[in-house]
Protein backbone atom coordinates (compact mmCIF):
# COMPACT_ATOMS: atom_id res chain seq x y z
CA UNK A 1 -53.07 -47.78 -63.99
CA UNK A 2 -50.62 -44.86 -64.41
CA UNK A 3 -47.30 -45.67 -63.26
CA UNK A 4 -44.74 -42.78 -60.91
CA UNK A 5 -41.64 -43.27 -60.56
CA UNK A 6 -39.50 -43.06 -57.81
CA UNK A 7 -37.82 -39.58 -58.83
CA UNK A 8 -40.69 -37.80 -58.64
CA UNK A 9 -41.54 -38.63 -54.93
CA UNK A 10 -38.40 -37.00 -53.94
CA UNK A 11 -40.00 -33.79 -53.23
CA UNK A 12 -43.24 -33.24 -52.35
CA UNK A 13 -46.00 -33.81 -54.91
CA UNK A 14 -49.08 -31.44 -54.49
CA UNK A 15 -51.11 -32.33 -57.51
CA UNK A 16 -54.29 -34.31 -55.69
CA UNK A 17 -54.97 -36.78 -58.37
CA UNK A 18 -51.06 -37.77 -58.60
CA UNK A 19 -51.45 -37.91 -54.62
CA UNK A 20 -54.81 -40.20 -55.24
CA UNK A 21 -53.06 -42.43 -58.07
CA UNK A 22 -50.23 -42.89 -55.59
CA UNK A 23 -53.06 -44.01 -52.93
CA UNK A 24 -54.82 -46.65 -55.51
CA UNK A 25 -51.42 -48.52 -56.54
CA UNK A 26 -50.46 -48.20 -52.44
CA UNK A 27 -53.83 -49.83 -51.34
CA UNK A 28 -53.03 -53.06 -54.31
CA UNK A 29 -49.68 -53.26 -52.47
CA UNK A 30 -51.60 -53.40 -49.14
CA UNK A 31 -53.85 -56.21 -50.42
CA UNK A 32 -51.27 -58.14 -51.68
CA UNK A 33 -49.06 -58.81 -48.92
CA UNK A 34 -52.06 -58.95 -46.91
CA UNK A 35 -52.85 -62.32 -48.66
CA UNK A 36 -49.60 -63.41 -48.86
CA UNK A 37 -49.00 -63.53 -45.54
CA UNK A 38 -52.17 -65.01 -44.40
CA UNK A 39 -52.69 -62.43 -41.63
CA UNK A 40 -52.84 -58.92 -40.99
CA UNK A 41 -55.09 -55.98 -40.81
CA UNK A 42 -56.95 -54.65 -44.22
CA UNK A 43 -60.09 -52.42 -42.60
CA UNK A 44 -57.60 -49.62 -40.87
CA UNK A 45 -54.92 -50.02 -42.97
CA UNK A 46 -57.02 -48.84 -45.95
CA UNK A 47 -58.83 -46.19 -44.25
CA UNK A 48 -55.60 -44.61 -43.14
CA UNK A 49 -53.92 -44.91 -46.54
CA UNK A 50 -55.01 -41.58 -48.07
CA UNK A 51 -54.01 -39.50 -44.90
CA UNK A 52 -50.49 -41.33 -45.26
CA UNK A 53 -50.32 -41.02 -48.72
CA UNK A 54 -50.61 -36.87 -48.36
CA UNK A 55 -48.56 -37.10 -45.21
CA UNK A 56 -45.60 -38.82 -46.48
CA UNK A 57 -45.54 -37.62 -50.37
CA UNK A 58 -46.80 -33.66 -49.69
CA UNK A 59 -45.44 -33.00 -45.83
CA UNK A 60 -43.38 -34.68 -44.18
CA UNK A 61 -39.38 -33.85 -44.17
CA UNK A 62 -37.45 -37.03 -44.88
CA UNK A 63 -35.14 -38.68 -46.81
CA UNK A 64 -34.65 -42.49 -47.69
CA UNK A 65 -31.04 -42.29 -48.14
CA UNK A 66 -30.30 -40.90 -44.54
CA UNK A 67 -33.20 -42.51 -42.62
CA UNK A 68 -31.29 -40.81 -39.35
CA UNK A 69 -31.12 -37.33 -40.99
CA UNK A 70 -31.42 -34.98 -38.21
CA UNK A 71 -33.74 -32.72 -39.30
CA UNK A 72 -36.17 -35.09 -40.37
CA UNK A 73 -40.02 -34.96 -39.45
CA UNK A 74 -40.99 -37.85 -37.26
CA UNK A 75 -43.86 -40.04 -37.72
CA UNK A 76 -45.42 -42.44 -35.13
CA UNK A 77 -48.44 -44.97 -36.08
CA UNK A 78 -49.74 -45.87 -32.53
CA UNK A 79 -51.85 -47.99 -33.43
CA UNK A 80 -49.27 -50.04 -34.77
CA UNK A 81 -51.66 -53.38 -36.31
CA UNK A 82 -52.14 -50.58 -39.60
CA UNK A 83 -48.35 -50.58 -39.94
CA UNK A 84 -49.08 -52.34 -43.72
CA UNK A 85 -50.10 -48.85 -44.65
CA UNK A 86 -46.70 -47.39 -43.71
CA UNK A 87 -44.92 -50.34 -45.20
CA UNK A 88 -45.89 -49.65 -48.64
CA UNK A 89 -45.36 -46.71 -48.17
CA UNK A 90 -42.02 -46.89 -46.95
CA UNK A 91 -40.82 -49.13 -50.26
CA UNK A 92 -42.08 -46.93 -52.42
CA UNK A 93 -39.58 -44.46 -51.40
CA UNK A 94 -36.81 -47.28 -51.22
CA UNK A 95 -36.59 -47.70 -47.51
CA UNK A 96 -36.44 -51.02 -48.54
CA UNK A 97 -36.62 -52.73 -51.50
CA UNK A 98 -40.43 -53.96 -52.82
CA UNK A 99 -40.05 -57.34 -53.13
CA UNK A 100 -39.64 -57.11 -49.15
CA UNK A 101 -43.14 -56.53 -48.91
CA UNK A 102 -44.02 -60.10 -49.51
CA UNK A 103 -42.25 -60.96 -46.54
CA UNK A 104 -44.91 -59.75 -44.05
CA UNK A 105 -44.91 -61.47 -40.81
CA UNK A 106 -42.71 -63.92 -41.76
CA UNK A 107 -40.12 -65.55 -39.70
CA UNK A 108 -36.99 -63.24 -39.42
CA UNK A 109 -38.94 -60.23 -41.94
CA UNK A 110 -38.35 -56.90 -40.52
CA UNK A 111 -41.90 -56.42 -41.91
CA UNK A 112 -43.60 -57.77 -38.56
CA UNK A 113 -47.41 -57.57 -38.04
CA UNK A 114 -46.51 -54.24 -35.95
CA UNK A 115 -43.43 -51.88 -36.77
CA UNK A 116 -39.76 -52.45 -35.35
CA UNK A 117 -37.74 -49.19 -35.18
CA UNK A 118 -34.50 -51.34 -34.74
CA UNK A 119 -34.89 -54.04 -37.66
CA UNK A 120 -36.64 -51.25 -40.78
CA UNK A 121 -35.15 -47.92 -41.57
CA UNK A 122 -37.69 -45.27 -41.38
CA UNK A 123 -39.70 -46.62 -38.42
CA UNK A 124 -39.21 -44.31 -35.77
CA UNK A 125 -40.91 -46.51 -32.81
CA UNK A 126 -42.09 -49.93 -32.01
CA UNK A 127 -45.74 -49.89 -30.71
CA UNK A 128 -48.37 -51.77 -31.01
CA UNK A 129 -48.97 -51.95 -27.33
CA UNK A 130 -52.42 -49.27 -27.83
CA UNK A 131 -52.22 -45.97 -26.07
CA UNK A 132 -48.43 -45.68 -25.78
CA UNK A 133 -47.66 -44.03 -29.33
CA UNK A 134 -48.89 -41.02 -28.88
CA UNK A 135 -46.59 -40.61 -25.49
CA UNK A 136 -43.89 -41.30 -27.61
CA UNK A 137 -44.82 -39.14 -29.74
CA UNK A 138 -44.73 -36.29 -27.36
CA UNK A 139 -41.62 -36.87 -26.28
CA UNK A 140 -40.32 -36.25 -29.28
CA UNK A 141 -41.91 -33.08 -29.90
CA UNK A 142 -40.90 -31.96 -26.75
CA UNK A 143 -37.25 -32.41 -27.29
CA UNK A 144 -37.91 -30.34 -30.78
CA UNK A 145 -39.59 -27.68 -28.87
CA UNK A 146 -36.28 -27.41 -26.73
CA UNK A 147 -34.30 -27.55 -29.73
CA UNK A 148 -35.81 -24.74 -31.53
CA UNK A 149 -38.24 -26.24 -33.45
CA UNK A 150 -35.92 -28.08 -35.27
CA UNK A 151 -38.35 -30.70 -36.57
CA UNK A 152 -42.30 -31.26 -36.44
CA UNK A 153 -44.06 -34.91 -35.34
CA UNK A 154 -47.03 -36.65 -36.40
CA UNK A 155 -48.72 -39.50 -34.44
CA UNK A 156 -51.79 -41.19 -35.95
CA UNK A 157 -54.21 -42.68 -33.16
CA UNK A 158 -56.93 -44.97 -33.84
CA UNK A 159 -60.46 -44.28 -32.07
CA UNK A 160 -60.51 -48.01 -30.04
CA UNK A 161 -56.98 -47.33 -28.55
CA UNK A 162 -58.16 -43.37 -27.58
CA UNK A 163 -60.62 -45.47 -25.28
CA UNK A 164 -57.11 -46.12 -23.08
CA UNK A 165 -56.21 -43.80 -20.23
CA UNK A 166 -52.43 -43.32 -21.29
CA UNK A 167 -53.70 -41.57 -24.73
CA UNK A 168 -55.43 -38.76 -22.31
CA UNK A 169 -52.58 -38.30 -19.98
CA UNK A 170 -50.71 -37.56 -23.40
CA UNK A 171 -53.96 -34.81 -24.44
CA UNK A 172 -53.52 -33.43 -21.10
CA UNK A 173 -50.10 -32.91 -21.49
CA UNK A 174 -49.18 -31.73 -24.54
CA UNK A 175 -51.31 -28.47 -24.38
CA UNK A 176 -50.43 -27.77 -21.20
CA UNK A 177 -46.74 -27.77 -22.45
CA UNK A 178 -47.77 -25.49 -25.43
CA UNK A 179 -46.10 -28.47 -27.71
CA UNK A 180 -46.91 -26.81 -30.84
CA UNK A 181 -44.63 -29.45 -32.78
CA UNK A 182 -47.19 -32.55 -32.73
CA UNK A 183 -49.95 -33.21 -34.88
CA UNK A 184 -52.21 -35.68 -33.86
CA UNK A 185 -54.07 -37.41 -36.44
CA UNK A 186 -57.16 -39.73 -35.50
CA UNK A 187 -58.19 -42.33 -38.19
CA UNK A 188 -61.88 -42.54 -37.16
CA UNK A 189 -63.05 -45.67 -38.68
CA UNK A 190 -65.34 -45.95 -35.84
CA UNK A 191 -64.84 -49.35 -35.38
CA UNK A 192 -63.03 -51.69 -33.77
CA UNK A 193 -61.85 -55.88 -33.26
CA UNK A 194 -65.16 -56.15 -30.59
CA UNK A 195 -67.46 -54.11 -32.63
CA UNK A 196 -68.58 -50.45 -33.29
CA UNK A 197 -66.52 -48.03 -31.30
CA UNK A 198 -69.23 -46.05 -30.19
CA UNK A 199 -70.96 -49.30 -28.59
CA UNK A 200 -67.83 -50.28 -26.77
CA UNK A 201 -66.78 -46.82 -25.05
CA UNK A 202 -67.99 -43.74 -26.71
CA UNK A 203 -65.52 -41.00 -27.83
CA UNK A 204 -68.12 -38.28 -28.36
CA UNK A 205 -68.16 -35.85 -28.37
CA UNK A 206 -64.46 -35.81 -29.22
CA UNK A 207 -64.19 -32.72 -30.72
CA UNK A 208 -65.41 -30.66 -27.49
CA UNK A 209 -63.11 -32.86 -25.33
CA UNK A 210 -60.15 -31.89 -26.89
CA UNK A 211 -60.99 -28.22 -27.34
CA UNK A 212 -61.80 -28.15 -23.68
CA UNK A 213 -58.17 -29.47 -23.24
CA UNK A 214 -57.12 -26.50 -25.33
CA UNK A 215 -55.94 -28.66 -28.74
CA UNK A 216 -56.26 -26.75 -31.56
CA UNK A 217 -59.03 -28.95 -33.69
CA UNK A 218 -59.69 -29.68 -37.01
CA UNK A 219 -62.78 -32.42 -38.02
CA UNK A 220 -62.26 -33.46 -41.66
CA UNK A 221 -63.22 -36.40 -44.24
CA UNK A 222 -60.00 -38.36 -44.46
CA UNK A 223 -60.46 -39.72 -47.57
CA UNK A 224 -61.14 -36.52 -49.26
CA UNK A 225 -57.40 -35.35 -50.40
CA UNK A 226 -58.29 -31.21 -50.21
CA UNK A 227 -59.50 -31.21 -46.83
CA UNK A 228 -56.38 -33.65 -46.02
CA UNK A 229 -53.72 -31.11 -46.97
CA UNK A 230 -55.46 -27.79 -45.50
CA UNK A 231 -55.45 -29.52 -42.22
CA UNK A 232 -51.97 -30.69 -42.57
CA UNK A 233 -50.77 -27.41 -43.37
CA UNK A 234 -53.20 -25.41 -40.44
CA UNK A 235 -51.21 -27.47 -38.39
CA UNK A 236 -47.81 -27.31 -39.33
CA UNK A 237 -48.13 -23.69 -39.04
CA UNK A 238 -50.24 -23.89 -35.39
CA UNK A 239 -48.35 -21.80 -32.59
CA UNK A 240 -48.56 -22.06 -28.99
CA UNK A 241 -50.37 -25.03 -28.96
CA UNK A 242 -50.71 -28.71 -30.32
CA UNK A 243 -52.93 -29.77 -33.39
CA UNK A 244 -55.67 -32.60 -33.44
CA UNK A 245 -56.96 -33.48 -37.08
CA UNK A 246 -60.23 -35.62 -36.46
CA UNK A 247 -60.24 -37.51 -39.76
CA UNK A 248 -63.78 -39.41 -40.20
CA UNK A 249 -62.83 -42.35 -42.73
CA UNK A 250 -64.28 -45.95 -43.82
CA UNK A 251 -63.08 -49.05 -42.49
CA UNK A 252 -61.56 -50.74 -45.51
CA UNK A 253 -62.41 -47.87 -48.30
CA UNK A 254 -62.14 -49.12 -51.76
CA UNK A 255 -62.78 -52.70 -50.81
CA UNK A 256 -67.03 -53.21 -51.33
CA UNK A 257 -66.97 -56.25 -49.35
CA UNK A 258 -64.23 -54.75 -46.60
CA UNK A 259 -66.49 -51.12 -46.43
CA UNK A 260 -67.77 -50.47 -42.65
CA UNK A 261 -67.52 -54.64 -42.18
CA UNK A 262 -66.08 -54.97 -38.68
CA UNK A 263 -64.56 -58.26 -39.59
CA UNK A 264 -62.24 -57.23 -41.54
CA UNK A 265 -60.48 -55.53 -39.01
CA UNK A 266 -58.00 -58.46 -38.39
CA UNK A 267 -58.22 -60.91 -41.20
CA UNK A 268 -56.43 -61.23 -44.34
CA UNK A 269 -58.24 -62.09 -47.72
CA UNK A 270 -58.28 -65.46 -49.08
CA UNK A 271 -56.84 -65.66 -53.52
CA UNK A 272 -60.28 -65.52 -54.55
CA UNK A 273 -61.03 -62.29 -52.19
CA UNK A 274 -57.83 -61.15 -53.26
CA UNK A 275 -58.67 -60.82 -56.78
CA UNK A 276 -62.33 -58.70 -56.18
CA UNK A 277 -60.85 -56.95 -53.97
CA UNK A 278 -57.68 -55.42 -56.53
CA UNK A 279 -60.49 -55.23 -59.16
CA UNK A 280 -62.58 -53.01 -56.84
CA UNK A 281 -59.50 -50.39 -55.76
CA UNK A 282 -58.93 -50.42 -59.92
CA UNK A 283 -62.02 -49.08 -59.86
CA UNK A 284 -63.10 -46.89 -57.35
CA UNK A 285 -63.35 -43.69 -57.59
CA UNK A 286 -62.08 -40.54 -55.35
């Protein structure tokens, strides 16, 4: 497996198989500390990972050595069990250093099973409670709006928290605020810790929802890395009002045994699962 070094993620990094490299050695980080601590969330972690990996190394505004710069881009995960995903992330780009990763959900870690904006630089909220990201979120963008646009935020939903009321106050709001400084991205695994999400409350049809609420919208396959950056940069450049990526992904892509298994929504794997489960990101293919 091809190795990048730290240097080059310093500015952003458009070539898509770099981008997809970065995603394989992220998802082996994910798994790791996933067994390690005994706990944790694999299926949404890994089918976010790819929309993080082009958010974070292609988009977003930010710098490790001044996690409080200003002018940074914000980015809230609302659906904060996946925060593994942002974790790796976040050491790759020295936030913190590596090794820290192997502290997940341990006593005293910073890494806790959802993020802590006070105890890790580059966390920008704690949630975890579902639904109450995204209003978070909008705050933010609405103080950017006031200040000229000074910076643009991302908030990544999952489709079992959109069943919650709070996450459509926030829809309702932010168009009719013309918040044109969020992007809302939905991983839609379609599947959550009960079961299917479609069996448990029904989104659909999503897409007409939110265009009725007068989102700009965008349906895409979030694991394919093209269609991932054109809808990041539609929306970056969206006036007037506030962008919605719909990103259809797999529960636990790259994992065969993880792939569309509701189970392994909450669970970590055991050594032996471990070990297939490396072997199978080594070899899957974008």
């Amino acid at each position: 497996m091809q190795q990048y070094h730290l240097r080059k993620f310093m500015n952003p990094v458009t070539d898509i198989a770099a981008l997809q490299e970065i995603a394989r050695e992220l998802r082996v980080d994910i798994i790791r500390m996933l067994t390690e601590a005994g706990s944790g969330h694999p299926g949404g972690s890994l089918s976010a990972i790819d929309m993080l990996t082009c958010l974070y190394f292609a988009h977003l505004r930010h710098r490790s050595e001044e996690p409080n710069w200003p002018d940074r881009d914000r980015f809230i995960l609302s659906k904060g069990h996946c925060v593994p995903a942002v974790y790796v992330i976040l050491a790759k780009f020295g936030y913190f250093p590596k090794e820290q990763l192997m502290t997940l959900r341990k006593l005293e870690s910073p890494l806790q099973g959802h993020p802590d904006r006070v105890r890790l630089p580059g966390i920008e909220a704690s949630t975890g409670s579902l639904g109450q990201g995204l209003s978070i979120a909008l705050g933010m963008a609405l103080a950017s709006k006031i200040d000229h646009n000074r910076f643009h935020v991302y908030c990544m939903i999952g489709d079992g928290e959109s069943q919650a009321g709070q996450i459509w106050e926030a829809l309702m709001s932010a168009p009719h605020h013309h918040v044109d400084t969020l992007t809302v991205i939905l991983d839609y695994n379609k599947g959550q810790i009960d079961g299917p999400t479609n069996t448990i409350m029904n989104l659909e049809p999503i897409a007409d929802k939110l265009r009725a609420f007068n989102w700009q919208v965008e349906e895409i396959d979030g694991h394919n890395y093209q269609q991932i950056l054109a809808a990041l940069d539609h929306s970056r450049n969206m006036h007037g009002k506030p962008s919605f990526i719909i990103a259809h992904t797999i529960k636990g892509r790259g994992v065969s045994f993880m792939e569309h298994v509701i189970d392994w929504h909450g669970k970590s794997p055991s050594p032996d699962e471990c070990e297939k489960a490396l072997s199978d990101i080594r070899a899957m293919q974008y």
